[in-house]
N, C-alpha and C. Protein backbone atom coordinates (compact mmCIF):
# COMPACT_ATOMS: atom_id res chain seq x y z
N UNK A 1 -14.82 -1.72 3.99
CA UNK A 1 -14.54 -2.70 2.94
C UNK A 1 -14.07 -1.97 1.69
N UNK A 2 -13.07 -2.04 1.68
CA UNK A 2 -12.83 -1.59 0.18
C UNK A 2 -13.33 -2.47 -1.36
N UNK A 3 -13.39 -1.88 -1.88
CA UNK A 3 -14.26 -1.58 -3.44
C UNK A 3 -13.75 -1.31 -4.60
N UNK A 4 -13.39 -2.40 -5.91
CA UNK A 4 -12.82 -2.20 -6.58
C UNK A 4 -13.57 -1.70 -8.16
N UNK A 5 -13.57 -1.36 -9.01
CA UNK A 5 -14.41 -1.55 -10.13
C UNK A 5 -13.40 -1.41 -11.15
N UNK A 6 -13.70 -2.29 -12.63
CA UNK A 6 -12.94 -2.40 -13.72
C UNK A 6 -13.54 -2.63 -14.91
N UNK A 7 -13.15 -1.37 -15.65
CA UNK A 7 -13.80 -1.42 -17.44
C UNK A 7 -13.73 -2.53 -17.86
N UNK A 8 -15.02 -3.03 -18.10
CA UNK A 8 -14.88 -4.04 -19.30
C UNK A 8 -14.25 -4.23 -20.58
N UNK A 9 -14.37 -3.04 -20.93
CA UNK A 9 -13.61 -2.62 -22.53
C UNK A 9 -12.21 -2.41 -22.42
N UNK A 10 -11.49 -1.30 -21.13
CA UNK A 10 -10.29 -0.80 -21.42
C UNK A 10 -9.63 -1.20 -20.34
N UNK A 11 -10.21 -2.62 -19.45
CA UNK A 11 -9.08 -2.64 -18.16
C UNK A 11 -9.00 -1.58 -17.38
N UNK A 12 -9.41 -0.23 -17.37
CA UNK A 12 -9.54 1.03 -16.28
C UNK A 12 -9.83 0.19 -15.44
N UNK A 13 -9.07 0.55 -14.06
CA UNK A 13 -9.64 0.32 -12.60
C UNK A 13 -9.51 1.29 -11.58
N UNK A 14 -10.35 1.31 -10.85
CA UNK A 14 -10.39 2.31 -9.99
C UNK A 14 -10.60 2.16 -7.98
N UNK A 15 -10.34 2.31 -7.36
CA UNK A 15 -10.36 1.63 -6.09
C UNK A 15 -11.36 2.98 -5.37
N UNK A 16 -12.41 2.48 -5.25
CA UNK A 16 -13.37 3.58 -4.33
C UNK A 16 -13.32 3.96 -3.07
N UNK A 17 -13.25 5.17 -2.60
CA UNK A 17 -13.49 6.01 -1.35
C UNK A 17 -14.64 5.47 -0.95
N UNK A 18 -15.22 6.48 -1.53
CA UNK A 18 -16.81 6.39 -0.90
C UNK A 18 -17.46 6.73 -2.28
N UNK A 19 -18.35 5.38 -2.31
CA UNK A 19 -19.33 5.18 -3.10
C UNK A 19 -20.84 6.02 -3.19
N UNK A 20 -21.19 6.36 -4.64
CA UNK A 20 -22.22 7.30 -4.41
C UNK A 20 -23.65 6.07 -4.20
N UNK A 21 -24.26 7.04 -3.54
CA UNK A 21 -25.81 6.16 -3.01
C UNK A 21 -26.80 6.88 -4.03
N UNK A 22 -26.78 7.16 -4.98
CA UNK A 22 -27.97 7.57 -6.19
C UNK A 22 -28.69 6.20 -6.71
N UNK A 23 -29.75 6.45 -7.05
CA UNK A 23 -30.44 4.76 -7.01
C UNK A 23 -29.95 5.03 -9.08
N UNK A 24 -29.39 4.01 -9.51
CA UNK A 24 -28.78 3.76 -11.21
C UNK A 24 -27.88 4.68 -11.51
N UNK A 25 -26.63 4.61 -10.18
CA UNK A 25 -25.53 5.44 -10.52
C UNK A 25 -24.33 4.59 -10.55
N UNK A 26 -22.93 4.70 -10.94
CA UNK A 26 -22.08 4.09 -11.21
C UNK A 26 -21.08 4.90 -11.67
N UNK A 27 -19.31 4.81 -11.59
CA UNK A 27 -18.55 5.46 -12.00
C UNK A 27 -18.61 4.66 -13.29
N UNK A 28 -18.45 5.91 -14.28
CA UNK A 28 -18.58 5.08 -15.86
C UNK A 28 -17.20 5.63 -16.53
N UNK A 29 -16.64 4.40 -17.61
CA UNK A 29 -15.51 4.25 -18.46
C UNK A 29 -15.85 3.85 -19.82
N UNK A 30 -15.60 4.70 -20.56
CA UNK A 30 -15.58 4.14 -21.96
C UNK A 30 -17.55 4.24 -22.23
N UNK A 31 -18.29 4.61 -21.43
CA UNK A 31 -19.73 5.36 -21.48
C UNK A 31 -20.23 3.86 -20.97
N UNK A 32 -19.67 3.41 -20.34
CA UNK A 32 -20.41 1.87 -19.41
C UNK A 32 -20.11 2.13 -17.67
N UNK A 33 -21.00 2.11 -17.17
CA UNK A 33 -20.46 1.32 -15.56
C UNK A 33 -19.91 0.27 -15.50
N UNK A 34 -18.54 0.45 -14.67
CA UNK A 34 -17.81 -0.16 -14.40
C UNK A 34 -18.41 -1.17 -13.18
N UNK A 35 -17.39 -2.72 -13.76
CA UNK A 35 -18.04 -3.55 -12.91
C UNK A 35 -17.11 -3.69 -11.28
N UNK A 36 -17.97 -4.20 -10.35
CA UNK A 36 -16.87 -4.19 -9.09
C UNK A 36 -16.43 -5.61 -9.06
N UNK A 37 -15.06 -5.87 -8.82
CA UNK A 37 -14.59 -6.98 -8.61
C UNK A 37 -13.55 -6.95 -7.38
N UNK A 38 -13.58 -8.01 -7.09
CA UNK A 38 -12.44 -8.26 -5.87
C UNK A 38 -11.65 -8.25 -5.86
N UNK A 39 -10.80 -8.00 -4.76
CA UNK A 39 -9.60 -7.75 -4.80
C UNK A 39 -8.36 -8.66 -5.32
N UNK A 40 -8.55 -10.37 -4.85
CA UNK A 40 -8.03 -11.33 -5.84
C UNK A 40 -8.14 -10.95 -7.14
N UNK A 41 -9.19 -10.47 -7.20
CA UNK A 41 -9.03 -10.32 -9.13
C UNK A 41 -8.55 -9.19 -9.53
N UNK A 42 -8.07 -8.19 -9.29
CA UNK A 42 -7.49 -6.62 -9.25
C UNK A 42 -6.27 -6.94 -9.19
N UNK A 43 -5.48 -8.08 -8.08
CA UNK A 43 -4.47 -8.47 -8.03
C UNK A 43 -3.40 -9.40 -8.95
N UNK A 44 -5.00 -10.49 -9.40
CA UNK A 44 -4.43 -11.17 -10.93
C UNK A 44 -4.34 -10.68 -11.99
N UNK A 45 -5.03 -9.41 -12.26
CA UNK A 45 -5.08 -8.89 -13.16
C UNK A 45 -3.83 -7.80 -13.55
N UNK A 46 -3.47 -7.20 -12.16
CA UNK A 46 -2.53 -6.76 -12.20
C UNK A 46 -0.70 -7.27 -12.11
N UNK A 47 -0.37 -8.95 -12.02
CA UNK A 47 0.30 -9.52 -11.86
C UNK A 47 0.73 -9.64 -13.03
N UNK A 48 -0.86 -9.68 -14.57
CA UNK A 48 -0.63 -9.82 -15.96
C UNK A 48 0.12 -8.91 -16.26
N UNK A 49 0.02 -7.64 -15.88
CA UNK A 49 0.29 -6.47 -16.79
C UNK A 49 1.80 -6.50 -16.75
């Protein structure tokens, strides 16, 4: 299943390999974890730009 995540603050997105299994880990942007969203929404989002 692929895995998307996107800065809240700066729109960064990133499409994950392989996700780390650390228990309160997260790829972080702008000093926040990034949230995961779906792929519809990676796609609308990117239709804006």
């Amino acid at each position: 299943m692929e895995k998307i995540v996107r800065c809240e603050k700066c729109g960064a997105m990133v499409k994950v390999l392989i996700d780390c299994t650390c228990p309160n880990c997260g790829i972080k942007c702008c000093g926040e974890t990034m949230k995961e969203i779906s792929k519809e929404e990676a796609d609308k989002y990117l239709e804006n730009k």
